[in-house]
Structures are given as C-alpha cells and as structure tokens.
N, C-alpha and C. Protein backbone atom coordinates (compact mmCIF):
# COMPACT_ATOMS: atom_id res chain seq x y z
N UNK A 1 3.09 -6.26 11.73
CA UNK A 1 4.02 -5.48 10.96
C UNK A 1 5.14 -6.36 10.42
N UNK A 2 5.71 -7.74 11.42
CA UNK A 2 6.95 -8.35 10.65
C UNK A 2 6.47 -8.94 9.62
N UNK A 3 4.94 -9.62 9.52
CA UNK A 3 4.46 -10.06 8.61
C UNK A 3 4.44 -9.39 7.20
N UNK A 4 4.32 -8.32 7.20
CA UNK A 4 3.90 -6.92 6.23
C UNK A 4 5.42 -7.08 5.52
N UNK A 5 6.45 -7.32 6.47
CA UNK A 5 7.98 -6.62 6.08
C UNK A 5 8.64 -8.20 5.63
N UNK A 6 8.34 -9.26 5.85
CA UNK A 6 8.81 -10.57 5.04
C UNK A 6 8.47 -10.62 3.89
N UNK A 7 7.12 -10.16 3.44
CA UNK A 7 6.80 -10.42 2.22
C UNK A 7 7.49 -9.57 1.44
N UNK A 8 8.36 -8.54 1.75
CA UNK A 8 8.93 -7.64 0.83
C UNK A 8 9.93 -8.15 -0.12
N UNK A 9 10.83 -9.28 0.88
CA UNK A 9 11.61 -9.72 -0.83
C UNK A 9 10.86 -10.81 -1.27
N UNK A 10 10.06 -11.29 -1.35
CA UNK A 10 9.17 -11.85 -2.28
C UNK A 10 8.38 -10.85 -3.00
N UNK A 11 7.76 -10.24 -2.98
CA UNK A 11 7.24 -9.10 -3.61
C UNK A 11 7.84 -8.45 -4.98
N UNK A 12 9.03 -7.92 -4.18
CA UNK A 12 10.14 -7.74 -5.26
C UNK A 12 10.83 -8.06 -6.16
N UNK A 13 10.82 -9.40 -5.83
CA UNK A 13 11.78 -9.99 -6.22
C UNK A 13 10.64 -10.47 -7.74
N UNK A 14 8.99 -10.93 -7.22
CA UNK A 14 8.09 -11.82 -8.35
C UNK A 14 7.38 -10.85 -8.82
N UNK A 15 6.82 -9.89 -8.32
CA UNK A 15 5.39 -9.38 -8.36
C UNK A 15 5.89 -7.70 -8.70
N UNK A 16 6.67 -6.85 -7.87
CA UNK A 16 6.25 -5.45 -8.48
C UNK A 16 8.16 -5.34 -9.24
N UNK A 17 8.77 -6.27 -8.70
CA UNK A 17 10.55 -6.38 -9.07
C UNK A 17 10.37 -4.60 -9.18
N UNK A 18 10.62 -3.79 -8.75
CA UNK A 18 10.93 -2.52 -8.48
C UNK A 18 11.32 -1.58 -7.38
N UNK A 19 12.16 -1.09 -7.34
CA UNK A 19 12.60 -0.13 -6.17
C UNK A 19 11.46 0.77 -5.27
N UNK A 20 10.54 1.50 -6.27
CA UNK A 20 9.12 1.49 -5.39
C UNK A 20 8.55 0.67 -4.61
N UNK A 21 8.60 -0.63 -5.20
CA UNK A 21 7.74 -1.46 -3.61
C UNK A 21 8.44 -1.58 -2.69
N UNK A 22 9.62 -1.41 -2.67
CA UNK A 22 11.00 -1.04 -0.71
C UNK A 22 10.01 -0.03 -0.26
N UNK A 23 9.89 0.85 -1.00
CA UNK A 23 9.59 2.32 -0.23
C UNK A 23 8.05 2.19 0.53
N UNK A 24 6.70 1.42 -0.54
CA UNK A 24 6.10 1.05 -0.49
C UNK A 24 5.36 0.28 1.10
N UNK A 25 6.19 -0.87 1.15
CA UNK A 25 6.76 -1.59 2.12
C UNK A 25 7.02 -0.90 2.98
N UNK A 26 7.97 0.06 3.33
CA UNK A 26 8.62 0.76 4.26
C UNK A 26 7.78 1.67 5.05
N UNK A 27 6.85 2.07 4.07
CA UNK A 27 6.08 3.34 4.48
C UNK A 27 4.33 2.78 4.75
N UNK A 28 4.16 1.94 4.40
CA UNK A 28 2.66 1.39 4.75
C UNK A 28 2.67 0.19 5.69
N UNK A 29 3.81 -0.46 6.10
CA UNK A 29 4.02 -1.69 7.18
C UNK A 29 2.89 -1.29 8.00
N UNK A 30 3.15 -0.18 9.00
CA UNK A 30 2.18 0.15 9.90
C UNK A 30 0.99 0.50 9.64
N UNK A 31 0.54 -0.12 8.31
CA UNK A 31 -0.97 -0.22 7.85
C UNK A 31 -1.74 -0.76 8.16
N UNK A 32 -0.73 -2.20 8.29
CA UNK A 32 -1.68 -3.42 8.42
C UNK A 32 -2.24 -3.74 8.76
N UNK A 33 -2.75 -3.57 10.38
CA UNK A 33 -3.78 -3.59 10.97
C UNK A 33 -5.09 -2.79 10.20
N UNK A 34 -4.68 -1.97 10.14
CA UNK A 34 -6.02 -1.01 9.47
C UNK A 34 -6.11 -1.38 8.41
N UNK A 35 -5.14 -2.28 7.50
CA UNK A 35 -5.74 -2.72 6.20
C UNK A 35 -6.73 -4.07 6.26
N UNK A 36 -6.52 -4.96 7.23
CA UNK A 36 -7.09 -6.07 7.72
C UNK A 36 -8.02 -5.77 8.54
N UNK A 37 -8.67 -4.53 8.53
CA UNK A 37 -9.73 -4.06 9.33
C UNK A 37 -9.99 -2.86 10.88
N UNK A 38 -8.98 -3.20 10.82
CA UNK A 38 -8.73 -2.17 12.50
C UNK A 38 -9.63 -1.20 12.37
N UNK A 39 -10.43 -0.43 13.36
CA UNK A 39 -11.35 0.46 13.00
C UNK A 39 -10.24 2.15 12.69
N UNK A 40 -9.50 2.41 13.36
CA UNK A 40 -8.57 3.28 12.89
C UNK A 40 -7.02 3.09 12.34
N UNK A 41 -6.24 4.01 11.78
CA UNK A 41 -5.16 3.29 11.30
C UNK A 41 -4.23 4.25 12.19
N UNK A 42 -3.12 3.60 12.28
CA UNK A 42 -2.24 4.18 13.74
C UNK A 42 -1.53 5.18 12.97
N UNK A 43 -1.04 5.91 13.97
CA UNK A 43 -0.18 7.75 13.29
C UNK A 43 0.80 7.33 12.43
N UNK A 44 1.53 6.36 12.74
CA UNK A 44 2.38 5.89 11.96
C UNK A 44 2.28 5.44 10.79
N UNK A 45 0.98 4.95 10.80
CA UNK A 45 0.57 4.85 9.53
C UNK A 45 0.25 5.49 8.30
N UNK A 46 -0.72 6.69 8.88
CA UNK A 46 -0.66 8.38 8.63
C UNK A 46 0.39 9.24 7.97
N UNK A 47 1.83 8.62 8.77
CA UNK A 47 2.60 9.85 8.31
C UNK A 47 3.21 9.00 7.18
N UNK A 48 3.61 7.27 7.24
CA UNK A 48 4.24 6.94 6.00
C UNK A 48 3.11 6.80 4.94
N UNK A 49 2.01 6.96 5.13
CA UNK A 49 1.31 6.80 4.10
C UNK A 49 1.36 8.20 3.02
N UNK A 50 0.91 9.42 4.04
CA UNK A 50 1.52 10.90 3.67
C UNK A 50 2.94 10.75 3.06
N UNK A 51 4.18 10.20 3.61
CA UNK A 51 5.32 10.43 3.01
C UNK A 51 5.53 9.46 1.37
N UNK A 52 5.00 8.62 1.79
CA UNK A 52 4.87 8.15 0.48
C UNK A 52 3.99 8.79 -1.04
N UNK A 53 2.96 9.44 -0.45
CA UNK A 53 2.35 9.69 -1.61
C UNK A 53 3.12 11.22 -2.15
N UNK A 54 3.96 12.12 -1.17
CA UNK A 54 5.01 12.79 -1.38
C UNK A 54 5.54 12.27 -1.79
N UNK A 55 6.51 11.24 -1.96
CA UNK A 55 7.37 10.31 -3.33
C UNK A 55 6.74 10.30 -4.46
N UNK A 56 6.10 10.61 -4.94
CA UNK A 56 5.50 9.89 -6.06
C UNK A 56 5.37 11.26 -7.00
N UNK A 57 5.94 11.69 -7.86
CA UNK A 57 6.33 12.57 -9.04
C UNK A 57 5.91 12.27 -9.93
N UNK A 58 5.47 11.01 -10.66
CA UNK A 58 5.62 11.16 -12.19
C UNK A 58 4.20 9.80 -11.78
N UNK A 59 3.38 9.96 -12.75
CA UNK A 59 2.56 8.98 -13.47
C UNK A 59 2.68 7.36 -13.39
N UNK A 60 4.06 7.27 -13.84
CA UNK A 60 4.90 5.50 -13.41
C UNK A 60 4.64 5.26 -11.89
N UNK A 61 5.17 6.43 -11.11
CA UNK A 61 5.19 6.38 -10.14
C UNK A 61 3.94 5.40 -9.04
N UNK A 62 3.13 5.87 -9.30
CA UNK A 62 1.45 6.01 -9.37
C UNK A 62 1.25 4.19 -9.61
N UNK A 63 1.88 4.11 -11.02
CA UNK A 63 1.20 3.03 -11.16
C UNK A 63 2.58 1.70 -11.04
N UNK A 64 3.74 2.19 -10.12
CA UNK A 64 4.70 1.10 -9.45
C UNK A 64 4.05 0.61 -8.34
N UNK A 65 2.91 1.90 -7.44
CA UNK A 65 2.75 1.59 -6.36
C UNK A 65 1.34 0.68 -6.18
N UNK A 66 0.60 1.39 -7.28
CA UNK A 66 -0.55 0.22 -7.91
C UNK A 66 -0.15 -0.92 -7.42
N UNK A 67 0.87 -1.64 -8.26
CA UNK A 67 1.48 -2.77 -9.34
C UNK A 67 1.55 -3.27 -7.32
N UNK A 68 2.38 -2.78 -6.48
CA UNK A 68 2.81 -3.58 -5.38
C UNK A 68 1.77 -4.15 -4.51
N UNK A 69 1.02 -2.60 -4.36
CA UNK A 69 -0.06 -3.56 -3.33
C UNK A 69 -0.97 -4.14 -3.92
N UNK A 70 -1.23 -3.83 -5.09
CA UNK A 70 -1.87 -5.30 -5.55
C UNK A 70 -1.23 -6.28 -5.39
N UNK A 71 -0.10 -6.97 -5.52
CA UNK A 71 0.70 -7.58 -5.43
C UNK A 71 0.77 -8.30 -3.87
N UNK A 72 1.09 -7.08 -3.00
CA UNK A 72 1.03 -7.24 -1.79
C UNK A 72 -0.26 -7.70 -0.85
N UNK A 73 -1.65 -7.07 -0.96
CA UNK A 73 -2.58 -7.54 -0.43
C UNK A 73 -3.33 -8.70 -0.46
N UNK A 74 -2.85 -9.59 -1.39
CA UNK A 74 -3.50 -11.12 -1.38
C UNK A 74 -2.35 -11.78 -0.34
N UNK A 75 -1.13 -11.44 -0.14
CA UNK A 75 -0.30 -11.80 0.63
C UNK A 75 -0.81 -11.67 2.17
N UNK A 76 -1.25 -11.08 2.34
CA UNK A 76 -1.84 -10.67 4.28
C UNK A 76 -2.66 -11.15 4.50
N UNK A 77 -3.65 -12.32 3.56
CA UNK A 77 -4.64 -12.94 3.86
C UNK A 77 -6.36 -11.88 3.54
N UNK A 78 -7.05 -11.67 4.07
CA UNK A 78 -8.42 -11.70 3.81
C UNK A 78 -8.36 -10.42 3.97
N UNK A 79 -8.37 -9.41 2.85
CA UNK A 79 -8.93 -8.02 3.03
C UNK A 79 -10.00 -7.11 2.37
N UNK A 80 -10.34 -6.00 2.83
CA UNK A 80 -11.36 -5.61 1.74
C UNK A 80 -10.53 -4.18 0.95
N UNK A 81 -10.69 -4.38 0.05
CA UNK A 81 -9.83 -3.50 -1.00
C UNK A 81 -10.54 -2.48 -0.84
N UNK A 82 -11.82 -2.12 -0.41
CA UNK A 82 -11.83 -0.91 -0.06
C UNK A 82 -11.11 -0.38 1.59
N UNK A 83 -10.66 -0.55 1.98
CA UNK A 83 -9.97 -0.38 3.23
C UNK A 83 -8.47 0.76 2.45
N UNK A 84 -8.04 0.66 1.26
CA UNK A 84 -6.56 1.12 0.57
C UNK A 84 -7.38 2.43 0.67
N UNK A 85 -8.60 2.97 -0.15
CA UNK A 85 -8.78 4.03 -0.43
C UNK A 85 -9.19 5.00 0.76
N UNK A 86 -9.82 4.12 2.09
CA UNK A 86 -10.25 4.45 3.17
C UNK A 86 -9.20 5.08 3.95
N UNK A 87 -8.16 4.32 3.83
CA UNK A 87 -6.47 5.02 4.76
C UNK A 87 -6.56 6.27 3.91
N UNK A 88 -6.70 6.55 2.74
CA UNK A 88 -6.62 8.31 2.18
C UNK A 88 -7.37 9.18 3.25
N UNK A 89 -8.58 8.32 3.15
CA UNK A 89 -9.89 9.51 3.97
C UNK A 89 -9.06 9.91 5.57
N UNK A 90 -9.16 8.58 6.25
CA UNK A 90 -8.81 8.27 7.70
C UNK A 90 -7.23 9.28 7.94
N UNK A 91 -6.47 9.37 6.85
CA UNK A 91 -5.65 9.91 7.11
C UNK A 91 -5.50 11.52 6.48
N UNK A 92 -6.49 11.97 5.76
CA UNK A 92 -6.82 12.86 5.23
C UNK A 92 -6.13 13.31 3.98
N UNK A 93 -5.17 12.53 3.05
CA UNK A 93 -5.11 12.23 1.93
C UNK A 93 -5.72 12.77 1.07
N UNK A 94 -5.91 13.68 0.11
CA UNK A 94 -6.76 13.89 -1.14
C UNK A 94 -5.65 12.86 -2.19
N UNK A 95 -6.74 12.02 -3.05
CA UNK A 95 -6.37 11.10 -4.07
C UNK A 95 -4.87 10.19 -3.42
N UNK A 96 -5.43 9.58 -2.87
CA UNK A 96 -4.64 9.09 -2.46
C UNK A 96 -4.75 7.68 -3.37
N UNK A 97 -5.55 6.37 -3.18
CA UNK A 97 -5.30 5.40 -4.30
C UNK A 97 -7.33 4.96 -4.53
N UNK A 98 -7.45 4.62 -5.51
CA UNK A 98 -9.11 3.53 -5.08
C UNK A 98 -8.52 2.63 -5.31
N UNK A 99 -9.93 1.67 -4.51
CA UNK A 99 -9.79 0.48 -4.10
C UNK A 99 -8.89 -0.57 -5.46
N UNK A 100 -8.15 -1.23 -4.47
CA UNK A 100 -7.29 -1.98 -5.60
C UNK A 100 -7.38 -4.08 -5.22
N UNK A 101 -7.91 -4.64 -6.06
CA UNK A 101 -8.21 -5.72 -6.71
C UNK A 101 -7.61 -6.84 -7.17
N UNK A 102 -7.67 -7.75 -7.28
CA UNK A 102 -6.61 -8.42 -8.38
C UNK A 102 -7.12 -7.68 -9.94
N UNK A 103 -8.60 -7.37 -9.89
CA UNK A 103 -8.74 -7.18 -11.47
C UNK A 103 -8.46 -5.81 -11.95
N UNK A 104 -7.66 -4.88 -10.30
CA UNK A 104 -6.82 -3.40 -10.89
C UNK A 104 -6.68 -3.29 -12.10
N UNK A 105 -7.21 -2.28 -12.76
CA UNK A 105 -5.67 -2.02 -13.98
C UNK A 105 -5.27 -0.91 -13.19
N UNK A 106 -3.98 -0.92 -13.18
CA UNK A 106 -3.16 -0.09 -12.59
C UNK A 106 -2.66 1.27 -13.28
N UNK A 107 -3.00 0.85 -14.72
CA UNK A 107 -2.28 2.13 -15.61
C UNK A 107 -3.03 3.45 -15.83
C-alpha cells in the first residue's frame, strides 16, 4: 500500500496532473495486492473502489480516472490489466472500468 501511495505525487504531478488521481489513489491503495494478483481483493478495497465509482458524475470524470491508472499501473511493476475490470466483478460493481493498457483510449 505505501508503494501504491508514493507514486501519487509523481503521478500527478506527470501523468494524470489532476485532482481525480488524489481521490483515485486514495480510494484504490488497498487494491494493490489484488491488482498484482492476490486471489481476492480486501474489503477495503471493495468499499474505496465502490466510493469512488460514486464520485464520478460526469463523462470527464470516467475518463480522469482512465487517464490515472493507466498512468499508475506500469508504476507497480508486472500486472495483468485484466485484474482493473475483475475488482468490478469481485467487488460487485456493475461497469465499473475494462481492462486498461498502455494502448487505452480512455475517451
């Protein structure tokens, strides 16, 4: 998780420079394991993943949060981008994100 939460002002600062990837950050830290494979993703993970996709109002929105973890997941080392859309299922999410890439388009 401290790993998850250093990369945030780098993130910000190069890659999504937006107030969404704090929240981003804030609310998926306790992902990481389950994004790097863990066979389940912890409650905590669950509920900021849920609270986050409650943030998200408008269309931009959607595609600030795109913009980060793309941004963000080459940073944690070796993952499988389908694992982003899998935390929807695991946490029971409807539309929550698909799998995201470097070759995302986000829009």
């Amino acid at each position: 998780m401290l790993v998850f939460l250093n990369f945030s002002r780098d993130i910000t600062e190069t890659a999504a420079a937006s107030p969404m990837c704090d929240v981003v950050i804030f609310y998926l830290s306790p992902c990481e394991g389950f994004i790097k494979g863990a066979a389940n993703p912890a409650p905590e993970c669950c509920v900021g993943a849920k609270r986050l996709i409650d943030e998200l109002k408008a269309k931009e929105d959607r595609i600030e949060v795109c913009q980060c973890i793309k941004a963000l997941l080459p940073l944690l080392g070796p993952v499988d981008p389908n694992r982003v859309p899998l935390l929807g299922q695991k946490c029971g999410i409807k539309n929550f994100f698909p799998p995201i890439t470097p070759a995302t388009d986000c829009s």
